[in-house]
PDB file of N, CA and C in Angstrom:
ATOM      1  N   UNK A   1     -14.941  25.351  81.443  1.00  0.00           N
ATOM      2  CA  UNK A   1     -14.060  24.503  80.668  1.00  0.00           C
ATOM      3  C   UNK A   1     -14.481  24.608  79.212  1.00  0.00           C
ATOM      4  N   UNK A   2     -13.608  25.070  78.072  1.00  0.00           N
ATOM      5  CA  UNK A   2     -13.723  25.206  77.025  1.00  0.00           C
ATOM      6  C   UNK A   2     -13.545  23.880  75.965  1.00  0.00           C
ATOM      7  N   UNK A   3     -14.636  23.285  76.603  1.00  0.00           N
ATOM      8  CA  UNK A   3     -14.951  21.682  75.091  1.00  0.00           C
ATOM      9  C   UNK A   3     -14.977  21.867  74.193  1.00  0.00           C
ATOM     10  N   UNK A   4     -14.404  21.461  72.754  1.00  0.00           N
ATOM     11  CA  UNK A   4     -14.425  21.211  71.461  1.00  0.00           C
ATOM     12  C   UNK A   4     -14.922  19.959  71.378  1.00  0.00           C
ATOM     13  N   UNK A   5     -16.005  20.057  70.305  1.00  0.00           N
ATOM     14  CA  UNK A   5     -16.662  19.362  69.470  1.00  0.00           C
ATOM     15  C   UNK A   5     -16.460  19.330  67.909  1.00  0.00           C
ATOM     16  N   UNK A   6     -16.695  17.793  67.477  1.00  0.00           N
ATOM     17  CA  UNK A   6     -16.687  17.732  66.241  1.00  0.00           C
ATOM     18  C   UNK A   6     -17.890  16.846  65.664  1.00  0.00           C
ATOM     19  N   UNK A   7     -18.542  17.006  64.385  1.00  0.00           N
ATOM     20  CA  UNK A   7     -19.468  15.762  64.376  1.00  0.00           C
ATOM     21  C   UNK A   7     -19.361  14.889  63.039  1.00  0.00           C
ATOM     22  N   UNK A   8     -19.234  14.016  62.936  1.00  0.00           N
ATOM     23  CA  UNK A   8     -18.889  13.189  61.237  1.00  0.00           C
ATOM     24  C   UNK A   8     -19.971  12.275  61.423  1.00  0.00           C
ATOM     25  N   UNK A   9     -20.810  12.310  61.044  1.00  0.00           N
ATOM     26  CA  UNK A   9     -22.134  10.793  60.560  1.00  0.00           C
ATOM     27  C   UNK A   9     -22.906  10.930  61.827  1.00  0.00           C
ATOM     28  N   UNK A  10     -22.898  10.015  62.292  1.00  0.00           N
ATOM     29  CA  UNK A  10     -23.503   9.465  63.353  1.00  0.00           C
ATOM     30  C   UNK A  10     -22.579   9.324  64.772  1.00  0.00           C
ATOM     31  N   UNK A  11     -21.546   9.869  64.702  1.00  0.00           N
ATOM     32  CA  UNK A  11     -20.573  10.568  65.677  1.00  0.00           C
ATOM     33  C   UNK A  11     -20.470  11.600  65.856  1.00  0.00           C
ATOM     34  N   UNK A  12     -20.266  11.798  67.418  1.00  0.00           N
ATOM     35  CA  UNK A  12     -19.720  13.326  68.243  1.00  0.00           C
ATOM     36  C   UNK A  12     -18.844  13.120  68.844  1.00  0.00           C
ATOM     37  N   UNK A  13     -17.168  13.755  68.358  1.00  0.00           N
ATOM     38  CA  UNK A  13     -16.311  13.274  69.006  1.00  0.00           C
ATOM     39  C   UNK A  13     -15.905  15.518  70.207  1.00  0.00           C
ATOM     40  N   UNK A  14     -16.323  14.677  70.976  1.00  0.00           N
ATOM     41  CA  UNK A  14     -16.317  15.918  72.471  1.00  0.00           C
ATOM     42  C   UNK A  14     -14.282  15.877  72.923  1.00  0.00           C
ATOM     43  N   UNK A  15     -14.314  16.763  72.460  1.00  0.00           N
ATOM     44  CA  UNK A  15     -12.306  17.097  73.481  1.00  0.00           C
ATOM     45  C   UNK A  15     -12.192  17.481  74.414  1.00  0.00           C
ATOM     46  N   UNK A  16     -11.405  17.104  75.423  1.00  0.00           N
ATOM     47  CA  UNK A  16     -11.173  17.923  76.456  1.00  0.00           C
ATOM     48  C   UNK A  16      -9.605  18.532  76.379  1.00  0.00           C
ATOM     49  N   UNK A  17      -9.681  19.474  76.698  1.00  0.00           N
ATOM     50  CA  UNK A  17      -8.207  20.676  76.512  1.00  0.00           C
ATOM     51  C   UNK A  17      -7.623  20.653  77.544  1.00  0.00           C
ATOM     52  N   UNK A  18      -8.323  20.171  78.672  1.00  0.00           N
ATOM     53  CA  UNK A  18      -7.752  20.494  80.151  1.00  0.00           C
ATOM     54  C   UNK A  18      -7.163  19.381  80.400  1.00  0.00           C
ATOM     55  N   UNK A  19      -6.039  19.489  81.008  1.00  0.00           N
ATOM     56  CA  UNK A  19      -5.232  18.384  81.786  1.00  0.00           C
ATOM     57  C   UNK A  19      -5.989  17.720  82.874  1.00  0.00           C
ATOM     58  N   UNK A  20      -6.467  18.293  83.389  1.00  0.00           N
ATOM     59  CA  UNK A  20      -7.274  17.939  84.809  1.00  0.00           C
ATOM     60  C   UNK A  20      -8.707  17.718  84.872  1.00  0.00           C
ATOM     61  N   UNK A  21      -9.397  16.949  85.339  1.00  0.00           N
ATOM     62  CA  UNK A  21     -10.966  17.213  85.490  1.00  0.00           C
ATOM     63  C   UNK A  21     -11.056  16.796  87.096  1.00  0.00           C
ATOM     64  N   UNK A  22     -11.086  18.049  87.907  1.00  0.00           N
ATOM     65  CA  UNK A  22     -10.798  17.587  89.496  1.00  0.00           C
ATOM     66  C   UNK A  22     -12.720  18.654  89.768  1.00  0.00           C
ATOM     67  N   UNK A  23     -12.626  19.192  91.221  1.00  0.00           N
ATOM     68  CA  UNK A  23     -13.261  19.585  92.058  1.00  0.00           C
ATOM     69  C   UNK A  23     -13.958  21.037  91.332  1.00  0.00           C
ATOM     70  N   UNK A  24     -12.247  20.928  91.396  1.00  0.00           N
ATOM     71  CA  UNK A  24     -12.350  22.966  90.880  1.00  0.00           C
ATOM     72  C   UNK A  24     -12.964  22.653  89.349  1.00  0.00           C
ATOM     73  N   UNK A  25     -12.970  22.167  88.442  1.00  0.00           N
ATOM     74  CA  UNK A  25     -13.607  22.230  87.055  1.00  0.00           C
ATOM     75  C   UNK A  25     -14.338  21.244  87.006  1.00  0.00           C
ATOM     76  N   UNK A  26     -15.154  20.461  87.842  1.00  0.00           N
ATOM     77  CA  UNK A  26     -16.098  19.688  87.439  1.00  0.00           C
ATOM     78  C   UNK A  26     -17.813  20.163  87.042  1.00  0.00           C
ATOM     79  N   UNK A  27     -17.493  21.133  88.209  1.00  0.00           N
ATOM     80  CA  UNK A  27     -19.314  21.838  87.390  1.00  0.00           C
ATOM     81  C   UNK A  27     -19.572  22.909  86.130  1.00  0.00           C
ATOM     82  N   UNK A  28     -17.949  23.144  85.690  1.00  0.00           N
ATOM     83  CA  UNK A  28     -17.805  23.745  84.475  1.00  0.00           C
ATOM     84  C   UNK A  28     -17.764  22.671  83.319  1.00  0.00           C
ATOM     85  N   UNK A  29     -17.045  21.272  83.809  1.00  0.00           N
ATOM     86  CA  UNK A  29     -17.163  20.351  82.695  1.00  0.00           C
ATOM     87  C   UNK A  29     -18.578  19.752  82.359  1.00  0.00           C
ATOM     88  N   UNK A  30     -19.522  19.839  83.420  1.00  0.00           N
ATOM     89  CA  UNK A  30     -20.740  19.102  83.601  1.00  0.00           C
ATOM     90  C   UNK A  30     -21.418  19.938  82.540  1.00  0.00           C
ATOM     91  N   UNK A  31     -21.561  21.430  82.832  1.00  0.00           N
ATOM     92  CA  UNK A  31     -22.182  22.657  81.805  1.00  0.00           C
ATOM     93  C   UNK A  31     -21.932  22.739  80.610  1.00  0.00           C
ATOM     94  N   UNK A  32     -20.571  22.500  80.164  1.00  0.00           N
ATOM     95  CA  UNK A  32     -20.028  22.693  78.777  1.00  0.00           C
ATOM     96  C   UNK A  32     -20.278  21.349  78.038  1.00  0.00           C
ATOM     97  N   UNK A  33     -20.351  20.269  78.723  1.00  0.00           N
ATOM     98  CA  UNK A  33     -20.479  18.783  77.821  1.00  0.00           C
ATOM     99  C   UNK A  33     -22.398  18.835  77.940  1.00  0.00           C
ATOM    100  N   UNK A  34     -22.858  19.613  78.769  1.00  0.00           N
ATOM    101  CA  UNK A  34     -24.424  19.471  78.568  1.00  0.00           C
ATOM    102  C   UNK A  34     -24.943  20.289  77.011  1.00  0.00           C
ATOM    103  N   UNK A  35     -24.158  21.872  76.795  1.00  0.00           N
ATOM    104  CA  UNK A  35     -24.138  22.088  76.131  1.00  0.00           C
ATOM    105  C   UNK A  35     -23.605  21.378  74.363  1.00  0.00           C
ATOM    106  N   UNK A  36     -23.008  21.054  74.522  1.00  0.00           N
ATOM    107  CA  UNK A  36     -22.476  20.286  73.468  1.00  0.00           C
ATOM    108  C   UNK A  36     -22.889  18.757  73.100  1.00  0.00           C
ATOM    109  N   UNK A  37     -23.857  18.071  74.233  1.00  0.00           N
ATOM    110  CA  UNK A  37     -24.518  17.064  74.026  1.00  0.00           C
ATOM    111  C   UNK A  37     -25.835  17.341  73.470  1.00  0.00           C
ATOM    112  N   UNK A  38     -26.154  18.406  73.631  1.00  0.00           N
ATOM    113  CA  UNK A  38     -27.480  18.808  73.347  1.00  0.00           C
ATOM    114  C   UNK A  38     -27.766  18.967  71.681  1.00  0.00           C
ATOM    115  N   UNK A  39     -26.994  19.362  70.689  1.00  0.00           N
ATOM    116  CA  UNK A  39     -26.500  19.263  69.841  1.00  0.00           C
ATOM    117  C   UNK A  39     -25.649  18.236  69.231  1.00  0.00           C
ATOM    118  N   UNK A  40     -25.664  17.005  69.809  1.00  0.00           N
ATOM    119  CA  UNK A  40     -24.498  16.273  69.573  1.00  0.00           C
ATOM    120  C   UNK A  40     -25.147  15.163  68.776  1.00  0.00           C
ATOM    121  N   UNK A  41     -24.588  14.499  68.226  1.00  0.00           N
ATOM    122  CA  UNK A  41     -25.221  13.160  67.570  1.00  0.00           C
ATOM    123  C   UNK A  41     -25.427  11.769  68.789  1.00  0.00           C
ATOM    124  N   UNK A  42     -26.250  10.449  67.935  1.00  0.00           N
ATOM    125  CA  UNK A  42     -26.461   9.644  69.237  1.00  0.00           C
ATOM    126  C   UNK A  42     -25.227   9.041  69.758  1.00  0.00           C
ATOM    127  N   UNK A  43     -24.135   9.130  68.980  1.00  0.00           N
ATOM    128  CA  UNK A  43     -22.805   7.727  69.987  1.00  0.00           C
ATOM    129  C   UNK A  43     -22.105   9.804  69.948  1.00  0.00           C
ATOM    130  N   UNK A  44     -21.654   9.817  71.083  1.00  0.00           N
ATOM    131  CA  UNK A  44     -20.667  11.031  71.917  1.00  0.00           C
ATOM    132  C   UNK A  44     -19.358  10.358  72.212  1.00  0.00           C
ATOM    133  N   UNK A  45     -18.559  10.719  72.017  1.00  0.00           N
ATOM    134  CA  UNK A  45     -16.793   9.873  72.424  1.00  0.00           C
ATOM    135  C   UNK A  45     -16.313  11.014  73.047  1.00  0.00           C
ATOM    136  N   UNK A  46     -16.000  11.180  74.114  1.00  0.00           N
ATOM    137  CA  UNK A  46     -15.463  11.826  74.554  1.00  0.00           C
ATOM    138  C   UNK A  46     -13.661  11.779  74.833  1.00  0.00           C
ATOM    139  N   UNK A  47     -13.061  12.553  74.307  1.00  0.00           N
ATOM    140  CA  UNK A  47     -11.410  12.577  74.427  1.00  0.00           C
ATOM    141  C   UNK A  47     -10.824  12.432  75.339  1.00  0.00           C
ATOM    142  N   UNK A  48     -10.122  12.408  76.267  1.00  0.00           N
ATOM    143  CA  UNK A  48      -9.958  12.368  77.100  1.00  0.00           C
ATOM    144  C   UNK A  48      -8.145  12.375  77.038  1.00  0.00           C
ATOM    145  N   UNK A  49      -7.716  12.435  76.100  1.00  0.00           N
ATOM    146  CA  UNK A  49      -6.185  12.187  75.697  1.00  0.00           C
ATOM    147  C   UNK A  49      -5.456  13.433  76.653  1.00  0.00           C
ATOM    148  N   UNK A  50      -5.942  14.493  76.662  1.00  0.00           N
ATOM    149  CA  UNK A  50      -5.032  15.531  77.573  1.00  0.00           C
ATOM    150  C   UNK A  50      -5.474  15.717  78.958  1.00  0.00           C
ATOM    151  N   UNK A  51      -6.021  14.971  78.978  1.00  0.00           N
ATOM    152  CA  UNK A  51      -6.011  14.316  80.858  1.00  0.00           C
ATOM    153  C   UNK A  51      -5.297  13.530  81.638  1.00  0.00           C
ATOM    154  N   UNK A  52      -4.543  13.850  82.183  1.00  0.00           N
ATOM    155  CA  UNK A  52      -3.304  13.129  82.972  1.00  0.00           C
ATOM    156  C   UNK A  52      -4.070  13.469  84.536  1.00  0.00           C
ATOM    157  N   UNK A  53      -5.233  13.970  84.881  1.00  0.00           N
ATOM    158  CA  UNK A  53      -5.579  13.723  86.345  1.00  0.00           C
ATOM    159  C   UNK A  53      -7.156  14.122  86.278  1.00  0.00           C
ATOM    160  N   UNK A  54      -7.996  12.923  87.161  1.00  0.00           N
ATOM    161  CA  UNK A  54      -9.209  12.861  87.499  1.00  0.00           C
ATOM    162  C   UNK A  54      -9.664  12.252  88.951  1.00  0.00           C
ATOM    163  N   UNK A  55      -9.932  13.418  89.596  1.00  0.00           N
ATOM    164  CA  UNK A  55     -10.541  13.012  90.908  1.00  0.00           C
ATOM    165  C   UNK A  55     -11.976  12.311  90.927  1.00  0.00           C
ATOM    166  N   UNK A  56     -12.536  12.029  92.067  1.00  0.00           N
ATOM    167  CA  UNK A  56     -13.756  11.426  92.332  1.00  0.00           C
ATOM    168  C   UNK A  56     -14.717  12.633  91.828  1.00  0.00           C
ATOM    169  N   UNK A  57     -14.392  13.771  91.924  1.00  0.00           N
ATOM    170  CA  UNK A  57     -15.663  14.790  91.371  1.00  0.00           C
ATOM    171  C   UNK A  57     -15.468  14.949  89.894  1.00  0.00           C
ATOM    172  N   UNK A  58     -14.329  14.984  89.262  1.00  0.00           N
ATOM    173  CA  UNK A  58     -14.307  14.578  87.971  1.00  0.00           C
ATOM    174  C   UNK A  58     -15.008  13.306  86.941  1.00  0.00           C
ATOM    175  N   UNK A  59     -14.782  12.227  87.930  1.00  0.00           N
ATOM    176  CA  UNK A  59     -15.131  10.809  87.761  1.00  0.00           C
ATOM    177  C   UNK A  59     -17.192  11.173  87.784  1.00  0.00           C
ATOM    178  N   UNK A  60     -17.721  12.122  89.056  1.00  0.00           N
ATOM    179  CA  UNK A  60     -18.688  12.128  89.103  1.00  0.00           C
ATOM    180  C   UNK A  60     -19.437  12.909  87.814  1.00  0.00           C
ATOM    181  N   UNK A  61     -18.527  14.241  87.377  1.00  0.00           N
ATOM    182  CA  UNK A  61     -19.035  15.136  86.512  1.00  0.00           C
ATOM    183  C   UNK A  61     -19.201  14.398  84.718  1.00  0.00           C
ATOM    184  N   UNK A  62     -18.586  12.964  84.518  1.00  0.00           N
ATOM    185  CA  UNK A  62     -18.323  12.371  83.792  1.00  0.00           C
ATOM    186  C   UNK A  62     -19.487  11.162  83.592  1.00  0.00           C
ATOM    187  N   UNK A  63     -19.763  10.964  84.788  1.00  0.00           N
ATOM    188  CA  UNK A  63     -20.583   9.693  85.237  1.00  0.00           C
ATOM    189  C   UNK A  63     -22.528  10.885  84.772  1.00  0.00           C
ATOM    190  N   UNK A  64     -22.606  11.885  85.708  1.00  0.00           N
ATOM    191  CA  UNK A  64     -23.808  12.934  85.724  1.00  0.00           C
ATOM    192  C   UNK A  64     -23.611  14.007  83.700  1.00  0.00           C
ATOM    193  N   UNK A  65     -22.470  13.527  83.150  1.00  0.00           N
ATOM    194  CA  UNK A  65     -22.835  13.571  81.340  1.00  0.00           C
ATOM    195  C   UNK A  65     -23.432  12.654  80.808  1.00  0.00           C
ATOM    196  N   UNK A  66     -23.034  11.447  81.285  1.00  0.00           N
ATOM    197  CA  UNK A  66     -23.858  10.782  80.775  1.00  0.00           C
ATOM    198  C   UNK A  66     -25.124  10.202  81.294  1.00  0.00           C
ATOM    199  N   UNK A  67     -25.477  10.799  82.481  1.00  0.00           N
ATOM    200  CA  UNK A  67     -26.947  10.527  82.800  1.00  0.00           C
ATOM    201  C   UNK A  67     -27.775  11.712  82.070  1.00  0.00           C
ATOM    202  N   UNK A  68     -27.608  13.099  81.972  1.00  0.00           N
ATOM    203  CA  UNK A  68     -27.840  13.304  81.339  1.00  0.00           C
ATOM    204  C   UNK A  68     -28.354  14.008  79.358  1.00  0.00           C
ATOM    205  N   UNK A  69     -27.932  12.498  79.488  1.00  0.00           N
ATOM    206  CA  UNK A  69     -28.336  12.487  77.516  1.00  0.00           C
ATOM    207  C   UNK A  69     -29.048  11.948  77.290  1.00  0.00           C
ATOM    208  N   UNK A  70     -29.905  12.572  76.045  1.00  0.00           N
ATOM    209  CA  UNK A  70     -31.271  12.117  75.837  1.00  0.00           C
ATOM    210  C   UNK A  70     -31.468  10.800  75.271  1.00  0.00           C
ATOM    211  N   UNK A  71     -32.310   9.988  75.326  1.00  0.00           N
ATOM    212  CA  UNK A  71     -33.057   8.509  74.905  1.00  0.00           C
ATOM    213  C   UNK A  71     -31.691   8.555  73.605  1.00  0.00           C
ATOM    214  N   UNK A  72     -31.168   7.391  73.368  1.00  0.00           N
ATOM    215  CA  UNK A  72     -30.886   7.112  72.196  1.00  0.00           C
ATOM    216  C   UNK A  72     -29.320   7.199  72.229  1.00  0.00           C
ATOM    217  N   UNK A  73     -28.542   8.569  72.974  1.00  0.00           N
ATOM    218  CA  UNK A  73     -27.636   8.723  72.937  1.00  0.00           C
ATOM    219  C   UNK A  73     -26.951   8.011  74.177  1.00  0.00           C
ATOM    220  N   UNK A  74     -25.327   7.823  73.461  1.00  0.00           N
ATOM    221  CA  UNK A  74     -24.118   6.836  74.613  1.00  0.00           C
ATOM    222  C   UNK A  74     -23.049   7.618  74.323  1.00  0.00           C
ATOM    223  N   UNK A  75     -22.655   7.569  75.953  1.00  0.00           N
ATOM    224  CA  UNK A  75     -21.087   8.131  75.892  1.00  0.00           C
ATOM    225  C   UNK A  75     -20.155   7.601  75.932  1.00  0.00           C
ATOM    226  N   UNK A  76     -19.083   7.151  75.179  1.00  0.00           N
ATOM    227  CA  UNK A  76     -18.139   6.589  75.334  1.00  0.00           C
ATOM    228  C   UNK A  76     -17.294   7.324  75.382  1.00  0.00           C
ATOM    229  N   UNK A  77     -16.121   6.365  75.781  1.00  0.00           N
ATOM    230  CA  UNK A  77     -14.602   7.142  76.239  1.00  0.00           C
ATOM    231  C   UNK A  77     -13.473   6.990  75.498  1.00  0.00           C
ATOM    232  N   UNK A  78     -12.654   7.510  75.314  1.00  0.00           N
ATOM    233  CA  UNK A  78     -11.465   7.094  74.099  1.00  0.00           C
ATOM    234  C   UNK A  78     -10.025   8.379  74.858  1.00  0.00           C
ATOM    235  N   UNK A  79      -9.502   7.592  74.968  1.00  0.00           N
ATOM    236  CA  UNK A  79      -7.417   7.768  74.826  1.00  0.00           C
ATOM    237  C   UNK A  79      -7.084   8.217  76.167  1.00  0.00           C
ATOM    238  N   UNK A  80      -7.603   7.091  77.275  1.00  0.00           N
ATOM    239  CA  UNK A  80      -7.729   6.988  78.642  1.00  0.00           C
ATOM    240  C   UNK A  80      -5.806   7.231  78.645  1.00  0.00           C
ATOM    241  N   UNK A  81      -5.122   8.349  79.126  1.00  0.00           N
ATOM    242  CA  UNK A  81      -3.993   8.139  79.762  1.00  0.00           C
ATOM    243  C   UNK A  81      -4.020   7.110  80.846  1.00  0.00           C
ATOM    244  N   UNK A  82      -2.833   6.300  81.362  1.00  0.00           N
ATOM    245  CA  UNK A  82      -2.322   5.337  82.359  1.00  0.00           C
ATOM    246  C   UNK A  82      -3.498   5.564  83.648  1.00  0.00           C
ATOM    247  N   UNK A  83      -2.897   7.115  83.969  1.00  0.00           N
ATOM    248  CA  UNK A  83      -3.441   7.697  85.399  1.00  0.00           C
ATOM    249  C   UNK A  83      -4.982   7.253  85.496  1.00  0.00           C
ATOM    250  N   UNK A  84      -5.235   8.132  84.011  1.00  0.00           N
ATOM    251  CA  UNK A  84      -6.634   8.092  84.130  1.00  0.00           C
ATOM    252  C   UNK A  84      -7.691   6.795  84.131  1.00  0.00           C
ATOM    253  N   UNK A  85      -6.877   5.520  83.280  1.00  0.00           N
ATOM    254  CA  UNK A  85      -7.212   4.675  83.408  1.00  0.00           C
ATOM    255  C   UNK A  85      -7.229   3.995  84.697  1.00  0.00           C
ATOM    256  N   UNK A  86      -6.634   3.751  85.114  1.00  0.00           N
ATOM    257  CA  UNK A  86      -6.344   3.637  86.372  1.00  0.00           C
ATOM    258  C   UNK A  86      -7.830   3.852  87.495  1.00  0.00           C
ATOM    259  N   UNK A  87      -7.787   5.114  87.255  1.00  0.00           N
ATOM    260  CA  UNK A  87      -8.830   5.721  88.026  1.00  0.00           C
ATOM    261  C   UNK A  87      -9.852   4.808  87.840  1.00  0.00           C
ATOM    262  N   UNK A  88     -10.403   4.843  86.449  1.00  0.00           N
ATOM    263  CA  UNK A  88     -11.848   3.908  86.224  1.00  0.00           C
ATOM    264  C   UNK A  88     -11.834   2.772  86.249  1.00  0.00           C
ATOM    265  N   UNK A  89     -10.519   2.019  85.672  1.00  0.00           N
ATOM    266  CA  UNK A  89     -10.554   0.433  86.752  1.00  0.00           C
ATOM    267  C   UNK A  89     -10.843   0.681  88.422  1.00  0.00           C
ATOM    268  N   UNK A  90     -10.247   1.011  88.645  1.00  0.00           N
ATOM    269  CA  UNK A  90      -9.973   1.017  90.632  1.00  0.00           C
ATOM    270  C   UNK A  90     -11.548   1.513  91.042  1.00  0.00           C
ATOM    271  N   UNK A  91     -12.095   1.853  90.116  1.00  0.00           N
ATOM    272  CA  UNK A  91     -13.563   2.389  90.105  1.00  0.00           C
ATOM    273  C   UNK A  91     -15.175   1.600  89.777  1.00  0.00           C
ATOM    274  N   UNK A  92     -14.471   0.759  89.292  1.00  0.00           N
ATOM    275  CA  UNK A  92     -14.847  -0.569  87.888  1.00  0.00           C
ATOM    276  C   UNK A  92     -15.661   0.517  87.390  1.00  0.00           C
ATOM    277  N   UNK A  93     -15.834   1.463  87.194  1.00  0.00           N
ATOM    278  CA  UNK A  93     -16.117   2.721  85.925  1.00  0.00           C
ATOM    279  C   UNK A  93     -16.334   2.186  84.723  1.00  0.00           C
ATOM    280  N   UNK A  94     -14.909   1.424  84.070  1.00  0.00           N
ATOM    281  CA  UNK A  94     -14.528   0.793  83.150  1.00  0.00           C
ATOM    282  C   UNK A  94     -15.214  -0.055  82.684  1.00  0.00           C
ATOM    283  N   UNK A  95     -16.116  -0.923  83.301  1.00  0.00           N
ATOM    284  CA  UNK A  95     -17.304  -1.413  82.901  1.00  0.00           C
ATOM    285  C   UNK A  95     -18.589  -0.634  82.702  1.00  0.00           C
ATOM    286  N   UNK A  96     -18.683   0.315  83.048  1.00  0.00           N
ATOM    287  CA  UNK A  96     -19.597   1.056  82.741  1.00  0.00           C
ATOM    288  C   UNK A  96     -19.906   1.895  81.352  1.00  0.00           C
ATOM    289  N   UNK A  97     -18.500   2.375  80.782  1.00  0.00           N
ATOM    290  CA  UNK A  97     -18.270   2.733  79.651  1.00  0.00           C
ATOM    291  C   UNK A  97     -17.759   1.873  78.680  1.00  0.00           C
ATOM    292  N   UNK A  98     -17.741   1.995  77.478  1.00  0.00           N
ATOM    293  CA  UNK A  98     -17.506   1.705  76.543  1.00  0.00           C
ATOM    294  C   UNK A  98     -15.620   2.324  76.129  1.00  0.00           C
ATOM    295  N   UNK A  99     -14.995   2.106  76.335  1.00  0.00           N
ATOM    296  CA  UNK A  99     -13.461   3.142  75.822  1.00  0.00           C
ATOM    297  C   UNK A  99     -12.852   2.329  74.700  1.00  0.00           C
ATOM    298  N   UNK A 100     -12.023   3.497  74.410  1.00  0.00           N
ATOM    299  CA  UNK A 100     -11.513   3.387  72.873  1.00  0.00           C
ATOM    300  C   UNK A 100      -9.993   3.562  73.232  1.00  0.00           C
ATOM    301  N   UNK A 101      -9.206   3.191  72.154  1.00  0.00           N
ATOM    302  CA  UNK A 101      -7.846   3.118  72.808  1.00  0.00           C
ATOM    303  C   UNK A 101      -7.705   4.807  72.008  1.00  0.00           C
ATOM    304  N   UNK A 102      -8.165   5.285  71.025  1.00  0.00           N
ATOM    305  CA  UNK A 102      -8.005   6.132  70.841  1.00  0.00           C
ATOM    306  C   UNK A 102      -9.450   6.753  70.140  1.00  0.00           C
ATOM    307  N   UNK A 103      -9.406   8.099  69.907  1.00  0.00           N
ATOM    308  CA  UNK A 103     -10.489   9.150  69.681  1.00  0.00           C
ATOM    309  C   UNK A 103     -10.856   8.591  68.089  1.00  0.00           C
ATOM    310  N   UNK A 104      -9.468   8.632  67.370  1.00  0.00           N
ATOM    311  CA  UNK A 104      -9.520   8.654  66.025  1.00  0.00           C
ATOM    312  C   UNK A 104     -10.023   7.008  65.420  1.00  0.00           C
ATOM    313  N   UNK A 105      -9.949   5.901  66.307  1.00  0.00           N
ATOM    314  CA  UNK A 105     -10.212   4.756  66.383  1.00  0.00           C
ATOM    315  C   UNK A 105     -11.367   4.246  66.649  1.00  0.00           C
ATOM    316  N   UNK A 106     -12.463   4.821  66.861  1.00  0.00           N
ATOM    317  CA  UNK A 106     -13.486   4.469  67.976  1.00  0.00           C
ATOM    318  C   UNK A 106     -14.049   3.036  67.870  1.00  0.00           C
ATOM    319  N   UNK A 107     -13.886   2.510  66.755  1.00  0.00           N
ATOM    320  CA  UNK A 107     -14.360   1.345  66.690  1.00  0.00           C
ATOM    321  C   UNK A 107     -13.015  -0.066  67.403  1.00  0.00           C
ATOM    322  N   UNK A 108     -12.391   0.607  68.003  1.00  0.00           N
ATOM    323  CA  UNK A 108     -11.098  -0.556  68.667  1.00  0.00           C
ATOM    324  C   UNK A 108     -11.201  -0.364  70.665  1.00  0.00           C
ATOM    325  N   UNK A 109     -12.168  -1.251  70.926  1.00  0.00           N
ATOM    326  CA  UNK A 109     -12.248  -0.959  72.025  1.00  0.00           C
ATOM    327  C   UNK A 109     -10.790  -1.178  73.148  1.00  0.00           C
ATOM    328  N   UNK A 110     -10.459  -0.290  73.920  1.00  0.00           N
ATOM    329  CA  UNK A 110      -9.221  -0.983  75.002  1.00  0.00           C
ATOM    330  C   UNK A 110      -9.426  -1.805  75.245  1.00  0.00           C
ATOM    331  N   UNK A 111      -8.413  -2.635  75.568  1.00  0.00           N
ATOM    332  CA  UNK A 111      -8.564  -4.076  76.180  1.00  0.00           C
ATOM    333  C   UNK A 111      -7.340  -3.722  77.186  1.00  0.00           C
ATOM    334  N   UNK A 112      -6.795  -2.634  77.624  1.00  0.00           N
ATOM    335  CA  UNK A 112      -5.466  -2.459  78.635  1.00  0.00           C
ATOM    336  C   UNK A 112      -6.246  -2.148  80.033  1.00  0.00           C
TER     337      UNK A 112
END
């Protein structure tokens, strides 16, 4: 899975390009966000805007990014589509992360 990264201050805002984060691309998403965390600043936001579908191994490959990042660094989430939201309520996920209603916003947490 081909992640784009960007970094401004004390932010790393991580993209995802793929519509999907299922079975078939979860140990490619796990590799490419390890890479790009490794380099990344301490708050990571991850995009999530062109995701319209996430299975339980997606949900897991998402959950195992952010276990591993080093001391200091947090992953948050930003521009949860419906579906996807969905997913991490029905998951209570959603308490686990931090989300943003959007990437470009990060400081406006969802409240949907």
């Amino acid at each position: 899975m081909d992640l784009t990264s960007e970094t401004t201050g004390d932010v790393t805002i991580i993209h995802v390009p793929d519509s999907r984060i299922d079975a078939a691309a979860a140990i490619r998403f796990k590799d490419s966000m390890r890479e790009h965390c490794t380099r990344a600043a301490d708050r990571v936001i991850l995009n999530l805007a062109q995701v319209d579908f996430i299975d339980s191994s997606g949900l897991g490959a998402i959950v195992a990014s952010m276990k591993q990042l080093r001391d200091g660094q947090a992953l948050e989430l930003a521009a949860l589509n419906p579906n996807v939201a969905k997913v991490f309520r029905l998951t209570r996920m959603d308490t686990v992360f931090t989300i943003h209603a959007s990437a470009d916003a990060p400081g406006q947490a969802n409240v949907g």
